[in-house]
PDB file of N, CA and C in Angstrom:
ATOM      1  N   UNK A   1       8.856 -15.511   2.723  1.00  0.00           N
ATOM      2  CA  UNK A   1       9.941 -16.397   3.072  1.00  0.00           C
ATOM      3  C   UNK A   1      10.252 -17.297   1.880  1.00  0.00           C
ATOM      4  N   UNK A   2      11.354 -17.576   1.647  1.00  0.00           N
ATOM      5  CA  UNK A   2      12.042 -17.911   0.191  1.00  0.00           C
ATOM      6  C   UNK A   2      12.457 -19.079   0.760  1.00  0.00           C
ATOM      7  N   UNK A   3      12.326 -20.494   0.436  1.00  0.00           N
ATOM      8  CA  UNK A   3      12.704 -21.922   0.402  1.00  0.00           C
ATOM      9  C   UNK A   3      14.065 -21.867   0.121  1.00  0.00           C
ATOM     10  N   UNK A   4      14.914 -22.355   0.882  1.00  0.00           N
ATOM     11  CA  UNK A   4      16.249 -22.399   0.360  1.00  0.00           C
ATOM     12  C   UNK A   4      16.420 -23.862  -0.776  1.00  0.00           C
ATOM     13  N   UNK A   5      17.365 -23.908  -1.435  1.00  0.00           N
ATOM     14  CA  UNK A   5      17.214 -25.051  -2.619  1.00  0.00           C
ATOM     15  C   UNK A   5      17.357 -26.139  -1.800  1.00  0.00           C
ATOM     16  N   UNK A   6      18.196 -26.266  -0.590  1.00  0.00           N
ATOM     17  CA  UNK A   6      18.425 -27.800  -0.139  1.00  0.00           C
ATOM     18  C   UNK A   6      17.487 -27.534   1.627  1.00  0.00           C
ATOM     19  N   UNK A   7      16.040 -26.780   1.034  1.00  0.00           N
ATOM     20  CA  UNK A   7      15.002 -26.820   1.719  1.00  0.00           C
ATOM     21  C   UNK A   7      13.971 -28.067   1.911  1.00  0.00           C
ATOM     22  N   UNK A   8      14.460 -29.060   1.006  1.00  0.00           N
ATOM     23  CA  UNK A   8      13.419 -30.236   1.191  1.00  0.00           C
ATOM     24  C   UNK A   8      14.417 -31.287   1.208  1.00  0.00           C
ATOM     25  N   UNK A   9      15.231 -31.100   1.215  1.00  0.00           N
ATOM     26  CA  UNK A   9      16.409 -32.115   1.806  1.00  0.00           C
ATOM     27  C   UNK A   9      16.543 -31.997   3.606  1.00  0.00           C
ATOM     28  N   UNK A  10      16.753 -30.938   3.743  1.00  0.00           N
ATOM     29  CA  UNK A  10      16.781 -30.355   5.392  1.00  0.00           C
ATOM     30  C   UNK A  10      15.295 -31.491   6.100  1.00  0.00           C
ATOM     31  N   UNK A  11      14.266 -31.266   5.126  1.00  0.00           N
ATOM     32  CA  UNK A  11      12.692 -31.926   5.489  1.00  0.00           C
ATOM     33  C   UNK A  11      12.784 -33.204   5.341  1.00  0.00           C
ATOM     34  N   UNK A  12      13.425 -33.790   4.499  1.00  0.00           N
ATOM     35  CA  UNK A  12      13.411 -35.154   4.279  1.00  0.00           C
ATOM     36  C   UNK A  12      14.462 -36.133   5.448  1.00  0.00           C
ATOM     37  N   UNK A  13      15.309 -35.137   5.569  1.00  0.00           N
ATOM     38  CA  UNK A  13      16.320 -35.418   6.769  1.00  0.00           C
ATOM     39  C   UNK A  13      15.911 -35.621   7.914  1.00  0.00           C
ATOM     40  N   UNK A  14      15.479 -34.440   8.700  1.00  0.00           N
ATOM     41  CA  UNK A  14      14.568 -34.049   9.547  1.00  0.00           C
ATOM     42  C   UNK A  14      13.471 -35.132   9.838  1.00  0.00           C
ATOM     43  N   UNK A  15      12.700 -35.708   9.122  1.00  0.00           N
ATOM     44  CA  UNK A  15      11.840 -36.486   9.078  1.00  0.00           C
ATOM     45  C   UNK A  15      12.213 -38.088   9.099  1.00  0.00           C
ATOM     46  N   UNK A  16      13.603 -38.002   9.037  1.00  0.00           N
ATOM     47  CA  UNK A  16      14.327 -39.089   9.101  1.00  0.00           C
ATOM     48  C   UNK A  16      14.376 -39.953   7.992  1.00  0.00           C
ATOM     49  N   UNK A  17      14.513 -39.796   6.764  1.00  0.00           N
ATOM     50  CA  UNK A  17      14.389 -40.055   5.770  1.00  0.00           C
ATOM     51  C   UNK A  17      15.711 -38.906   4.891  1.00  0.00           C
ATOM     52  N   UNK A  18      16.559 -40.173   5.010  1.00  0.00           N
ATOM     53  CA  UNK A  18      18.095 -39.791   4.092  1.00  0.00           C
ATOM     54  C   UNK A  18      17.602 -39.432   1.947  1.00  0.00           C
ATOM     55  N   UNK A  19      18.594 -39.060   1.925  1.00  0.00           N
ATOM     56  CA  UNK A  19      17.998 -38.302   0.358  1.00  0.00           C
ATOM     57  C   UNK A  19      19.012 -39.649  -0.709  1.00  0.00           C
ATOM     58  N   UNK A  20      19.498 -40.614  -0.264  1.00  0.00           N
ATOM     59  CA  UNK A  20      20.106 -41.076  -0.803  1.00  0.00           C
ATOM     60  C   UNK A  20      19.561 -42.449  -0.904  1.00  0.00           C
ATOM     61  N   UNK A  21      18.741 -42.664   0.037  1.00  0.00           N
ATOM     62  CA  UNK A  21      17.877 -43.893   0.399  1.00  0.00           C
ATOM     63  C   UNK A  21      17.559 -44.091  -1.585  1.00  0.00           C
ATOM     64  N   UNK A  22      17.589 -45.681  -1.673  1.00  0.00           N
ATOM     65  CA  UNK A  22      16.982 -45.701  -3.050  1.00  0.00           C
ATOM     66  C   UNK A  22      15.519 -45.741  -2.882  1.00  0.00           C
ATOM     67  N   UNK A  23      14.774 -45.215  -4.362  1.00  0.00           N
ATOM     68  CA  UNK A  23      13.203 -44.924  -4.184  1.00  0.00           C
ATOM     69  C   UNK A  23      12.552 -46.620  -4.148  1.00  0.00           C
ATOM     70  N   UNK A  24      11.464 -46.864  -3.836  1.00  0.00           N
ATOM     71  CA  UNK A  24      10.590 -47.773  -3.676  1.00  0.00           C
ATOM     72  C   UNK A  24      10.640 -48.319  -5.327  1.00  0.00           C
ATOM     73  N   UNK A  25      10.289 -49.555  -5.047  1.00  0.00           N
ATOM     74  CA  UNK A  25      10.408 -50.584  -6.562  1.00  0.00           C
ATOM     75  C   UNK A  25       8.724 -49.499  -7.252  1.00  0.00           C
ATOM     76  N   UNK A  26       8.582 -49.239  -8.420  1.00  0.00           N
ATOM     77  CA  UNK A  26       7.731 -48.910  -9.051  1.00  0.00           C
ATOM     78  C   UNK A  26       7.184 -50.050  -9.934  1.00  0.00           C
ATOM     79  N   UNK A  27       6.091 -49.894  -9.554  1.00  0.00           N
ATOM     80  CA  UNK A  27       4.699 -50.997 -10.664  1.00  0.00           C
ATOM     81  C   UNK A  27       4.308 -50.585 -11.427  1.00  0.00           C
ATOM     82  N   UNK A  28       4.466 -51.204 -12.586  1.00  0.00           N
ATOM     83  CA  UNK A  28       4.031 -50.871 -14.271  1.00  0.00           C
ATOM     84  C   UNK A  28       2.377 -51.542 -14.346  1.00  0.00           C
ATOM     85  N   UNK A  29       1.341 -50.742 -14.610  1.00  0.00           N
ATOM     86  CA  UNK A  29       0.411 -51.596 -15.117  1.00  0.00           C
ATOM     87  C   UNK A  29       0.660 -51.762 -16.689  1.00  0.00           C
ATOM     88  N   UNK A  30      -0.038 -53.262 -17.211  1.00  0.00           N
ATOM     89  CA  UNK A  30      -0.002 -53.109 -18.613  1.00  0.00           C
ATOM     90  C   UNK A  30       0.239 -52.384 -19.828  1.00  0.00           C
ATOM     91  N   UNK A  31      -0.829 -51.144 -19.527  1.00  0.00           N
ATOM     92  CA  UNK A  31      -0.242 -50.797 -20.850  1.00  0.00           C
ATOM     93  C   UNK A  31       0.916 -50.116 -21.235  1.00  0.00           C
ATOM     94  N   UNK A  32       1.361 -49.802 -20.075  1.00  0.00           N
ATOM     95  CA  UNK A  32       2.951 -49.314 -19.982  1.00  0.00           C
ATOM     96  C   UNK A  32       3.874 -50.850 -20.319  1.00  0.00           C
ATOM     97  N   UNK A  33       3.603 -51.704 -19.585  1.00  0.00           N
ATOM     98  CA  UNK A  33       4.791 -53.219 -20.008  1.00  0.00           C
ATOM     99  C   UNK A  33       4.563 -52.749 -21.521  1.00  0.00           C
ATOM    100  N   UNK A  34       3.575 -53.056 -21.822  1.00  0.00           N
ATOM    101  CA  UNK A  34       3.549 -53.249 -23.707  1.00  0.00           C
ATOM    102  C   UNK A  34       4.134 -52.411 -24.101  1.00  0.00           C
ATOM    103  N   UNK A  35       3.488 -50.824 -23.777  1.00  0.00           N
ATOM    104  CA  UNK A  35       4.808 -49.748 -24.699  1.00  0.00           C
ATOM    105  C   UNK A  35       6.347 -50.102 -24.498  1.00  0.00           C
ATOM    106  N   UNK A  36       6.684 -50.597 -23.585  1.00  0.00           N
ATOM    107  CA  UNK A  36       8.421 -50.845 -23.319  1.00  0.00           C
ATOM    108  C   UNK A  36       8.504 -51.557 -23.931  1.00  0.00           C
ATOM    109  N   UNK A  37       8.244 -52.847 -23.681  1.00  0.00           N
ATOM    110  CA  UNK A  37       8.782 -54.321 -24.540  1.00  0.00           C
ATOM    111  C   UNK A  37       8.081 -54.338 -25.836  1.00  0.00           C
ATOM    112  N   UNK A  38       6.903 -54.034 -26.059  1.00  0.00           N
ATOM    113  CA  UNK A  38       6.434 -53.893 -27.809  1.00  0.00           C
ATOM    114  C   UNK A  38       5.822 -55.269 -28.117  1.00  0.00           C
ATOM    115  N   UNK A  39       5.425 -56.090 -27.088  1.00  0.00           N
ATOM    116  CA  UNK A  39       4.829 -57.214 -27.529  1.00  0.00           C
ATOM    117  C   UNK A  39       3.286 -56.905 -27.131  1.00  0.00           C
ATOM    118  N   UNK A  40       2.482 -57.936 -27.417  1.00  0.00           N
ATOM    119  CA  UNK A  40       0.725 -57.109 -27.188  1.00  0.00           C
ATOM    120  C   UNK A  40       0.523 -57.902 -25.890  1.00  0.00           C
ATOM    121  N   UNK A  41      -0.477 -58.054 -25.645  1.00  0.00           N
ATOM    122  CA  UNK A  41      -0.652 -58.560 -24.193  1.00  0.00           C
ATOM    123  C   UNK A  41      -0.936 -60.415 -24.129  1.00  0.00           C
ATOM    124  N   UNK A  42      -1.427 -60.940 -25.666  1.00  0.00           N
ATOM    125  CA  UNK A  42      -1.491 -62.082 -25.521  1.00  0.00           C
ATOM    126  C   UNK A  42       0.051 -62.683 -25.325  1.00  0.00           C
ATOM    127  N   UNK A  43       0.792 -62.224 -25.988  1.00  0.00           N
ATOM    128  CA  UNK A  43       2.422 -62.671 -26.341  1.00  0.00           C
ATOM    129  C   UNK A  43       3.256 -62.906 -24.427  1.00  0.00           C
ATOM    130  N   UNK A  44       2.914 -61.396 -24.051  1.00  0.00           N
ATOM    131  CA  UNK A  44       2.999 -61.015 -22.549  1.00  0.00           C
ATOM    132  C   UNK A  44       2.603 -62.200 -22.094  1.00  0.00           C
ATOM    133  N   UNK A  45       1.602 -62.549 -21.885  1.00  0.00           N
ATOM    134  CA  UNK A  45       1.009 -63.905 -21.427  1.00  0.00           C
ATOM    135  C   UNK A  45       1.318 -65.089 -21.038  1.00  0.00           C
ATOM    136  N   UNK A  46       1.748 -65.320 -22.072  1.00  0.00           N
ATOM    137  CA  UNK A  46       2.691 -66.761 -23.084  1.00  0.00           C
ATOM    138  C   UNK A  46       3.745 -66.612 -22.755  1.00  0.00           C
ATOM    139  N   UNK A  47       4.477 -65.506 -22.510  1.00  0.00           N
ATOM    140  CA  UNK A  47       5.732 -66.235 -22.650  1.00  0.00           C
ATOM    141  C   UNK A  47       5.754 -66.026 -21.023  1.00  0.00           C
ATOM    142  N   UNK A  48       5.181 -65.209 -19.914  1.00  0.00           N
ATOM    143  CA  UNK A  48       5.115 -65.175 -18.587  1.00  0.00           C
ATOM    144  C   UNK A  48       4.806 -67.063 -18.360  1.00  0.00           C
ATOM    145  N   UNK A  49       3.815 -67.549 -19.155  1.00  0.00           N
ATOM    146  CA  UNK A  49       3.593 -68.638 -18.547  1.00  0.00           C
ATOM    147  C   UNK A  49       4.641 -69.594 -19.092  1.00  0.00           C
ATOM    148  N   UNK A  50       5.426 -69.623 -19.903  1.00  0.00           N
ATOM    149  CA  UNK A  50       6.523 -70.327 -20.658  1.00  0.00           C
ATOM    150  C   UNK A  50       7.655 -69.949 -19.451  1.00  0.00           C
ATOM    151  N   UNK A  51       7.992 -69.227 -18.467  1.00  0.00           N
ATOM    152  CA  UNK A  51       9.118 -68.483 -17.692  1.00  0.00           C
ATOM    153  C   UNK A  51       9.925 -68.182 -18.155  1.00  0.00           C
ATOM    154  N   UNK A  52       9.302 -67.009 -19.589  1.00  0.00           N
ATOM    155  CA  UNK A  52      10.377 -66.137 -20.629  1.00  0.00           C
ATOM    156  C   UNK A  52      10.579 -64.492 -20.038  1.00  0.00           C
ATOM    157  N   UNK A  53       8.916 -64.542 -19.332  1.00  0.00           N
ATOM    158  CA  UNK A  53       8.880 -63.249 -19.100  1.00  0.00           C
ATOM    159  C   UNK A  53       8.483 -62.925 -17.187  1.00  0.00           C
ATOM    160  N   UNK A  54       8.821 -61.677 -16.592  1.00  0.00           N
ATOM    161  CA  UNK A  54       8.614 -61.367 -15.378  1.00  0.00           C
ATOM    162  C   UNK A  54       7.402 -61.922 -15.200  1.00  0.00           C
ATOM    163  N   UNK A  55       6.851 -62.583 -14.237  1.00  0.00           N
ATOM    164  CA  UNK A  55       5.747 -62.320 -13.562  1.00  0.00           C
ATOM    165  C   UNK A  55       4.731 -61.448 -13.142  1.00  0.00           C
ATOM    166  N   UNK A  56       3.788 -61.371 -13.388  1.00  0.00           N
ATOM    167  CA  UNK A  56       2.946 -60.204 -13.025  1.00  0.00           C
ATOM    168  C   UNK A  56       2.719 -60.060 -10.886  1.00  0.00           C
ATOM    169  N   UNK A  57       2.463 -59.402 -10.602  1.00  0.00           N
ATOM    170  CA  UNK A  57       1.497 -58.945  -9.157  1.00  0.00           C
ATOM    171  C   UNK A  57       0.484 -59.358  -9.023  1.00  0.00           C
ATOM    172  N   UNK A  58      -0.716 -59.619  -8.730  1.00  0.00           N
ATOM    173  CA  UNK A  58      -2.045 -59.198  -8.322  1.00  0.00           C
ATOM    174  C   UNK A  58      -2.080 -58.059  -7.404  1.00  0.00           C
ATOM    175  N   UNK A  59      -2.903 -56.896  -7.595  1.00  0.00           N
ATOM    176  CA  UNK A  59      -2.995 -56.226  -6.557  1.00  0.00           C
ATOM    177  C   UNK A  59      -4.748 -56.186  -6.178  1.00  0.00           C
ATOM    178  N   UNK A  60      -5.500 -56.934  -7.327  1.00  0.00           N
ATOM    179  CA  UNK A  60      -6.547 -56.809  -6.241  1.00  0.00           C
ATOM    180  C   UNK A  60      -7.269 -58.052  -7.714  1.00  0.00           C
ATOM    181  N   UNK A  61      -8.735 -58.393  -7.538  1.00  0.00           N
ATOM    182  CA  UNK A  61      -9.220 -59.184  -8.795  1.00  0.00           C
ATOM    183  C   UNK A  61      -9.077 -59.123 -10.334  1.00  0.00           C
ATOM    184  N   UNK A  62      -8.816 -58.137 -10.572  1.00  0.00           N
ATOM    185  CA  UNK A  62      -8.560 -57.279 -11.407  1.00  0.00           C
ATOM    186  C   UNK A  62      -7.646 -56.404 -12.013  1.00  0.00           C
ATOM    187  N   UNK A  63      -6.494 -56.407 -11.170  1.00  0.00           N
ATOM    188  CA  UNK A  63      -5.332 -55.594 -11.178  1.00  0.00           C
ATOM    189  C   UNK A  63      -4.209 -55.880 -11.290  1.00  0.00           C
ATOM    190  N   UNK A  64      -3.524 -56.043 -12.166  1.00  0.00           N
ATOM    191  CA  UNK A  64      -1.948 -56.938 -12.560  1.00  0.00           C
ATOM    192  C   UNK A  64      -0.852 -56.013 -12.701  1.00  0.00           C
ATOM    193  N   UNK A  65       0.324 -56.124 -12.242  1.00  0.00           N
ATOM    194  CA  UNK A  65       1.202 -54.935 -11.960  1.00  0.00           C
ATOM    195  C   UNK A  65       2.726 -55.533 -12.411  1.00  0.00           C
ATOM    196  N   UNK A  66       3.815 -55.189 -12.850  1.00  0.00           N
ATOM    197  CA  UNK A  66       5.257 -55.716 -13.055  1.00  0.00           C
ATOM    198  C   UNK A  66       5.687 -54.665 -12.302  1.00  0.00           C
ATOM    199  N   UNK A  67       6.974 -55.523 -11.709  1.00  0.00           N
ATOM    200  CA  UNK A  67       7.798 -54.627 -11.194  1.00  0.00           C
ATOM    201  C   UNK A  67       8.727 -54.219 -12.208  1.00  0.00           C
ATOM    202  N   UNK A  68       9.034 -52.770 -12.466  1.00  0.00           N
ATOM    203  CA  UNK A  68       9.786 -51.825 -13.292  1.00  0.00           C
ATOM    204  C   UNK A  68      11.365 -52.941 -13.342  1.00  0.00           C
ATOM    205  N   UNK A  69      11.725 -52.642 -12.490  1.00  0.00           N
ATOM    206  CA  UNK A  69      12.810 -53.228 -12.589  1.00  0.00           C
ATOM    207  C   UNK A  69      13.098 -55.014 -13.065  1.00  0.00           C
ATOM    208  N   UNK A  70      12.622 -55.450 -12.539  1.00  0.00           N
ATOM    209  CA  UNK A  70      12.441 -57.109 -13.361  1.00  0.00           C
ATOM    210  C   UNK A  70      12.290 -56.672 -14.698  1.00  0.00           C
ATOM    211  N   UNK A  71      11.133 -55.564 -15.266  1.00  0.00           N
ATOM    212  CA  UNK A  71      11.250 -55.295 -16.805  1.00  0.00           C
ATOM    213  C   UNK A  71      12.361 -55.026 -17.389  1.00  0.00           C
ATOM    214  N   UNK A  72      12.478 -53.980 -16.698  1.00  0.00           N
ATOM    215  CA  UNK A  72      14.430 -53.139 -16.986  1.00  0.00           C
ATOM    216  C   UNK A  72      15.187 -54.582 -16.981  1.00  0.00           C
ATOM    217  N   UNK A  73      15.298 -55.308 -16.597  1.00  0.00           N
ATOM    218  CA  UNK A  73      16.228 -56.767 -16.445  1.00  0.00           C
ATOM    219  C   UNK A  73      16.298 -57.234 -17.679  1.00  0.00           C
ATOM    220  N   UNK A  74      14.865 -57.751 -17.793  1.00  0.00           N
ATOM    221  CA  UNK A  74      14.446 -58.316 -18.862  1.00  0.00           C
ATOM    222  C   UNK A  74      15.136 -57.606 -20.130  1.00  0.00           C
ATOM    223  N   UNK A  75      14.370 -56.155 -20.577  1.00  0.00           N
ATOM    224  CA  UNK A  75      14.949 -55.974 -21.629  1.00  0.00           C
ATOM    225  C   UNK A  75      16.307 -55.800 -21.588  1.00  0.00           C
ATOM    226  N   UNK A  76      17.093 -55.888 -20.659  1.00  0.00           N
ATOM    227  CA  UNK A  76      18.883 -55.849 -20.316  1.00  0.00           C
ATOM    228  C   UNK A  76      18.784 -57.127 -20.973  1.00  0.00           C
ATOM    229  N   UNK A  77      18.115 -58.184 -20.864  1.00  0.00           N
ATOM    230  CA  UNK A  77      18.652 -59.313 -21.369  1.00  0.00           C
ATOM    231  C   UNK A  77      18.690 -59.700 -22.473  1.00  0.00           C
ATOM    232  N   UNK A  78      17.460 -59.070 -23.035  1.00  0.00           N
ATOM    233  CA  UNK A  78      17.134 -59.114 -24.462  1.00  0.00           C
ATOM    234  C   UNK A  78      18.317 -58.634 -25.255  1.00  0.00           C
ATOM    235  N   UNK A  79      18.854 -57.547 -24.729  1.00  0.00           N
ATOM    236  CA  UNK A  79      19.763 -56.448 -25.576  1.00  0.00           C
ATOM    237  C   UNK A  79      20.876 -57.360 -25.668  1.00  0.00           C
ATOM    238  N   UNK A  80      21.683 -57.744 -24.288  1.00  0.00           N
ATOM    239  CA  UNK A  80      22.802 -58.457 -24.141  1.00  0.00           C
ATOM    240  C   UNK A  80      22.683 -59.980 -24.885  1.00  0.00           C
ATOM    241  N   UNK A  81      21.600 -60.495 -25.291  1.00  0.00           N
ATOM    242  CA  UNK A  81      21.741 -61.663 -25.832  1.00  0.00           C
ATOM    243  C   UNK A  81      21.758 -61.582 -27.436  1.00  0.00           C
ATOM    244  N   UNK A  82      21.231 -60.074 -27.835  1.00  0.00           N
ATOM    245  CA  UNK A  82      21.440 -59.837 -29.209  1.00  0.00           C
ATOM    246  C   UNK A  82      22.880 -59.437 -29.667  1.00  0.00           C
ATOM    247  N   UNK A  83      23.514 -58.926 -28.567  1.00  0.00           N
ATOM    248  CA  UNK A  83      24.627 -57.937 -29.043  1.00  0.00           C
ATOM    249  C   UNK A  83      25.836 -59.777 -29.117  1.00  0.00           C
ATOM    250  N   UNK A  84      25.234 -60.953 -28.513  1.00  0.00           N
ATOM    251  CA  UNK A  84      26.500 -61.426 -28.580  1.00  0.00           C
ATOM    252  C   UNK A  84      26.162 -62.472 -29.932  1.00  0.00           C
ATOM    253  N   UNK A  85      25.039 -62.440 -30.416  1.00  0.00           N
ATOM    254  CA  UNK A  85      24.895 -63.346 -31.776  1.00  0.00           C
ATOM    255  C   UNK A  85      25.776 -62.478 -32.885  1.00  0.00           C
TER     256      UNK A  85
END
């Protein structure tokens, strides 16, 4: 039996879950923030506690998370504040 292509759409439907729904906010741990923005983690820090940069999560004692999108913001802002100097 051969899956038709809009075979997991039919499932996602079915299950009550629309295909258009937007996906869930995604959490960056660290060392992903740093590869995007390019600053190291003390800088990250500093300027989070200055209210330059997103806020981190806690997800457990140990576990610090950004939301993707607040990043995506961020560097939107960065870009847009360079392009108008």
């Amino acid at each position: 039996m051969t899956a038709s292509p809009n075979s997991n759409e039919s499932t996602a439907t079915a299950a009550g879950i629309s295909s258009s729904s937007p996906s869930p906010p995604r959490l960056l741990r660290l060392p992903e923030v740093i590869n995007r923005v390019g600053l190291r983690r003390s800088a990250i820090y500093q300027r989070m506690s200055e209210g330059r940069f997103p806020k981190c999560r806690a997800l457990g004692a140990k576990c610090s998370v950004w939301v993707e999108d607040e990043i995506n913001a961020w560097i939107d802002g960065i870009v847009r504040s360079s392009d108008q100097s």
